[in-house]
Protein backbone atom coordinates (compact mmCIF):
# COMPACT_ATOMS: atom_id res chain seq x y z
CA UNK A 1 -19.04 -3.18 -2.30
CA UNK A 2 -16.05 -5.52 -4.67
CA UNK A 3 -15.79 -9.14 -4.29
CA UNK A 4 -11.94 -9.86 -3.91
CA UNK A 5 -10.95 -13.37 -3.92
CA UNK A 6 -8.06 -14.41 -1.94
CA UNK A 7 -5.41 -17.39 -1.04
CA UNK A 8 -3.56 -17.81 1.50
CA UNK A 9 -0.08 -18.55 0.00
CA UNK A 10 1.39 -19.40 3.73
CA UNK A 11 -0.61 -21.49 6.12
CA UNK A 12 0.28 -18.60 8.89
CA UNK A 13 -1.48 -15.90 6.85
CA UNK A 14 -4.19 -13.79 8.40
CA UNK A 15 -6.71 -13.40 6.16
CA UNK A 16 -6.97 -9.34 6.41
CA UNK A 17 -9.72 -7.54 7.95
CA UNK A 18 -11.15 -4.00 8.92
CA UNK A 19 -10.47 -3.18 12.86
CA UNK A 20 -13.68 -1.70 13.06
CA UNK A 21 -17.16 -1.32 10.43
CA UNK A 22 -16.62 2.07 8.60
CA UNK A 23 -13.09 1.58 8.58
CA UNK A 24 -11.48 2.06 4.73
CA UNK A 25 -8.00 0.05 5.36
CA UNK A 26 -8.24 -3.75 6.02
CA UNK A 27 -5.20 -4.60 8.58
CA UNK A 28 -2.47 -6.59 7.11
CA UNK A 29 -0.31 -9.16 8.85
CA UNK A 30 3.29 -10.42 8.40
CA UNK A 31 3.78 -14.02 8.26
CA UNK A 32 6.99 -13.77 9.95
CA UNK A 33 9.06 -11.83 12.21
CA UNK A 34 11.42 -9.01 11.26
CA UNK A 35 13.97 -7.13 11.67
CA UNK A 36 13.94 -3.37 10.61
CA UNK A 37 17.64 -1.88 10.45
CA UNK A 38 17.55 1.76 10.58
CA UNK A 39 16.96 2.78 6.63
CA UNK A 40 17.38 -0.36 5.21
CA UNK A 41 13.91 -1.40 3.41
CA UNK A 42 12.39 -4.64 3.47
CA UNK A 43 9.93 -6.62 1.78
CA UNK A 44 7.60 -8.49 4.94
CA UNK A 45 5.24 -10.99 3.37
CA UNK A 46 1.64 -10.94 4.27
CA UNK A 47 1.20 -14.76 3.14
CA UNK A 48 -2.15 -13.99 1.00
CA UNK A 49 -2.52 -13.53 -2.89
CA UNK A 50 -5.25 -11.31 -4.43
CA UNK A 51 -7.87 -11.46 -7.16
CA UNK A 52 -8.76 -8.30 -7.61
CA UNK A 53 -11.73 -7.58 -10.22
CA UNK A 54 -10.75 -5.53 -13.26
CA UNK A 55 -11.27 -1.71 -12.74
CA UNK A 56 -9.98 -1.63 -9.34
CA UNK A 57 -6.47 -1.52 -7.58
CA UNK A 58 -5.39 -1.79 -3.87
CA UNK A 59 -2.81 0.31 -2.27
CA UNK A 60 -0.96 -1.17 0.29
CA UNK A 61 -0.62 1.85 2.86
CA UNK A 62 1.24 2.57 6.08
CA UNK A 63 -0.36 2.29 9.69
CA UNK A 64 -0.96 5.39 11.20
CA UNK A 65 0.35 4.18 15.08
CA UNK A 66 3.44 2.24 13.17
CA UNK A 67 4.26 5.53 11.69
CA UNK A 68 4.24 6.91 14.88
CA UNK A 69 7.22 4.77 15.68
CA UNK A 70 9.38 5.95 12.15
CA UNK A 71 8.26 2.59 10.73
CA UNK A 72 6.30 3.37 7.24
CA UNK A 73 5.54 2.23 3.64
CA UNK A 74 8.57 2.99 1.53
CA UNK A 75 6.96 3.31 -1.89
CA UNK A 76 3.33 4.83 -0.37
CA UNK A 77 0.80 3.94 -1.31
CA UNK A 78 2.12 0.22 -3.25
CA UNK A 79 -0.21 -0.17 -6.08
CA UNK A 80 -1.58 -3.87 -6.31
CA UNK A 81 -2.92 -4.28 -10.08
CA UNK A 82 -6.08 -6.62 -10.54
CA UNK A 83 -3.72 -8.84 -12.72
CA UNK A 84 -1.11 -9.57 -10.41
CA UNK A 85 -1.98 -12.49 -8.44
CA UNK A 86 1.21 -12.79 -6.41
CA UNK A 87 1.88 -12.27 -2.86
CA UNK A 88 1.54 -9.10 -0.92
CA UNK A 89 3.93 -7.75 0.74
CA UNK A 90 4.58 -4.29 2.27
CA UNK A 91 8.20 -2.93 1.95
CA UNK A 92 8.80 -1.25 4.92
CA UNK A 93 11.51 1.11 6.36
CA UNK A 94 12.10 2.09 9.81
CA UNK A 95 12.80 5.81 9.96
CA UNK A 96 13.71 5.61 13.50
CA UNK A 97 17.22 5.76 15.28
CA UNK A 98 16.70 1.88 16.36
CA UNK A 99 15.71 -1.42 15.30
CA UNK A 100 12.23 -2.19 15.33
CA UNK A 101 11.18 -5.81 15.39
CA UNK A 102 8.11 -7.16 13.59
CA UNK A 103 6.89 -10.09 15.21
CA UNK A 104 4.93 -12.87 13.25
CA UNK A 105 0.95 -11.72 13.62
CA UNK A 106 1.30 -8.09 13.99
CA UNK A 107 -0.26 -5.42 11.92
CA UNK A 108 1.94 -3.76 9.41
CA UNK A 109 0.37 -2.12 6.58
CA UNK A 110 -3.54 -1.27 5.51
CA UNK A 111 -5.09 -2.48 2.31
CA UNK A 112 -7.55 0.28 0.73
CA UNK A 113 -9.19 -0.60 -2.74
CA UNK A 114 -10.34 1.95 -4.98
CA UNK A 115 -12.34 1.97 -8.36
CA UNK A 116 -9.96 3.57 -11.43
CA UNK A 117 -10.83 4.52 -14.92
CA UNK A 118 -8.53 3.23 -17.69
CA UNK A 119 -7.45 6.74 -19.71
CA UNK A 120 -6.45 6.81 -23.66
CA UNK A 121 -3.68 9.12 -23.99
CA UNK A 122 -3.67 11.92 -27.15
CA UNK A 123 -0.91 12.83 -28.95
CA UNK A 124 -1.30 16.48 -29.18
CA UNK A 125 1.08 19.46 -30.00
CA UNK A 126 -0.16 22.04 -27.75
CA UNK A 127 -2.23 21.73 -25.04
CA UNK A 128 -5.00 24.88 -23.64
CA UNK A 129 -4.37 27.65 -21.67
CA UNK A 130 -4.93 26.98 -17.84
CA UNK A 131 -4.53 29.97 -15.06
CA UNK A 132 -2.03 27.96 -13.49
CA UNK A 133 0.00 26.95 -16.80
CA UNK A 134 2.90 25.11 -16.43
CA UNK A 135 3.65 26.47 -12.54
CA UNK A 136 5.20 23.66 -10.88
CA UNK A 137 6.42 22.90 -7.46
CA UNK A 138 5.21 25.55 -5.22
CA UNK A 139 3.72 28.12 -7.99
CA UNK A 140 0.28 28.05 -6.33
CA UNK A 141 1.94 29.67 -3.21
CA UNK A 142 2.48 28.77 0.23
């Protein structure tokens, strides 16, 4: 278990939580209500600012019943680095054929944290031989 700090950064905010024990995305909230225009993204504020410990990241992820509507994360999963301190906020876009209205309160994105290692990248001129080689999209079949 991570200690993550975090301010609200709009006296509405809903400090974000897990639905149920178990449960790897913590609910986030929007601050305010919304209008989502057929494929026209948006940035909804959560009203709360991280302080994520070095080492880890969160990704800001879509809600599985929201998708279920066309309504998603554009850029899934939004990486949240442990040294921005800003505030979240989940850009959305409704995939739908309607508007879909956010109202202030509601649920519109999970938060999942994960551990990362940092990587040191080598300058090499060839790399070795793998089965798969340099197959790309689709090479590994069906």
């Amino acid at each position: 278990m991570i200690q993550v700090k975090i301010k609200k950064v709009n006296k509405d905010a809903k400090i974000p939580h897990y639905a149920t024990h178990g449960d790897a995305g913590a609910d986030l909230f929007a601050t305010d209500d919304a209008r989502l225009i057929p494929n026209v993204p948006r940035a909804i504020p959560t009203g709360v600012a991280l302080e994520i410990p070095e080492g880890h990241v969160a990704y800001v992820n879509p809600r599985s019943g929201l998708a279920l509507k066309g309504v998603t994360v554009l850029n899934a999963p939004g990486t949240i680095d442990s040294g921005y301190r800003g505030e979240v906020k989940a850009i959305l876009i409704n995939h739908g054929e309607y508007d879909y209205f956010i109202r202030k309160g509601d649920k519109i994105a999970q938060l999942v944290f994960h551990k990362f290692n940092e990587v040191f990248f080598e300058p090499v001129d060839e790399l070795s031989d793998s089965e798969r080689g340099s197959g790309g999209f689709g090479s590994s079949g069906k």
